[in-house]
N, C-alpha and C. Protein backbone atom coordinates (compact mmCIF):
# COMPACT_ATOMS: atom_id res chain seq x y z
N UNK A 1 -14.75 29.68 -0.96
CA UNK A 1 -13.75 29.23 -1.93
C UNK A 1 -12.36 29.72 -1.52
N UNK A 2 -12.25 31.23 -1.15
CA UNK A 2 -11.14 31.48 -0.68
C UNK A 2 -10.64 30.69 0.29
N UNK A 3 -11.39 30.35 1.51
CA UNK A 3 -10.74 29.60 2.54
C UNK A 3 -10.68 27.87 1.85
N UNK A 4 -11.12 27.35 1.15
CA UNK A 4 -10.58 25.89 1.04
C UNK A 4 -9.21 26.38 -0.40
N UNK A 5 -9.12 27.54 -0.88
CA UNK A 5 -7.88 27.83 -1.48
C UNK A 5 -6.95 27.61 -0.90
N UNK A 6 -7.07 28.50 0.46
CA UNK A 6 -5.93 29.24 1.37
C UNK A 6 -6.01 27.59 2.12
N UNK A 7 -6.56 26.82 2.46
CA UNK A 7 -6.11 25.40 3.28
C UNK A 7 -5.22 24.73 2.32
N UNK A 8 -5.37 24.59 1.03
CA UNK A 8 -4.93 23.51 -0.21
C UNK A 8 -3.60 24.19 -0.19
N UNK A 9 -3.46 25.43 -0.15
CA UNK A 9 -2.05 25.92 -0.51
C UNK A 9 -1.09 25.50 1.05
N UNK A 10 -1.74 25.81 2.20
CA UNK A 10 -0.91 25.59 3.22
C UNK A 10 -0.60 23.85 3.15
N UNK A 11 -2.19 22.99 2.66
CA UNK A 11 -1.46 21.70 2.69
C UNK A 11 -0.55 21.51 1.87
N UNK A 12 -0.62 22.33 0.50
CA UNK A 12 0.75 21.64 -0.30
C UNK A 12 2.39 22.22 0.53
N UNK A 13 1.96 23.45 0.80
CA UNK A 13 2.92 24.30 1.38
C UNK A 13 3.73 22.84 2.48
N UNK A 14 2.94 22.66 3.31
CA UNK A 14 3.54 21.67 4.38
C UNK A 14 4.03 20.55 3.48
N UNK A 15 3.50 20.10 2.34
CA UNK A 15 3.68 18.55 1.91
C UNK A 15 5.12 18.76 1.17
N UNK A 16 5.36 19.85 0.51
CA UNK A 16 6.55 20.74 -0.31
C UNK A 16 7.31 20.66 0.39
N UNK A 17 7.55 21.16 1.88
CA UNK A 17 8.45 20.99 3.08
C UNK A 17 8.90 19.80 3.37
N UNK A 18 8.07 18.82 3.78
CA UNK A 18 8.31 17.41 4.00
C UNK A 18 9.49 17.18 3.72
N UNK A 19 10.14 16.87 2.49
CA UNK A 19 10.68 15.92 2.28
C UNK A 19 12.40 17.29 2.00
N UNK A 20 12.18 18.15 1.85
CA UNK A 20 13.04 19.38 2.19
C UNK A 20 13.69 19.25 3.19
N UNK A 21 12.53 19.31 4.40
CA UNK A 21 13.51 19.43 5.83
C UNK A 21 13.91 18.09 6.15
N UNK A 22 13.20 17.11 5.64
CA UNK A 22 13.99 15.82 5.91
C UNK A 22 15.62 15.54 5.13
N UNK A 23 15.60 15.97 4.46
CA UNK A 23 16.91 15.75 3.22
C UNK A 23 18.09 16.85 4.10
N UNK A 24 17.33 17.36 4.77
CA UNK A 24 18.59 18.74 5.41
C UNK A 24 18.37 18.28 7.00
């Protein structure tokens, strides 16, 4: 459980970024 936590957070983590580093 911990490790499909720790994946879900890095995917949102990356998906959160997306559109961040695109706008900058």
């Amino acid at each position: 459980y911990q490790r499909q936590l720790s994946t879900a957070i890095k995917r949102a983590r990356y998906l959160a970024l997306l559109p961040y580093c695109d706008s900058h």
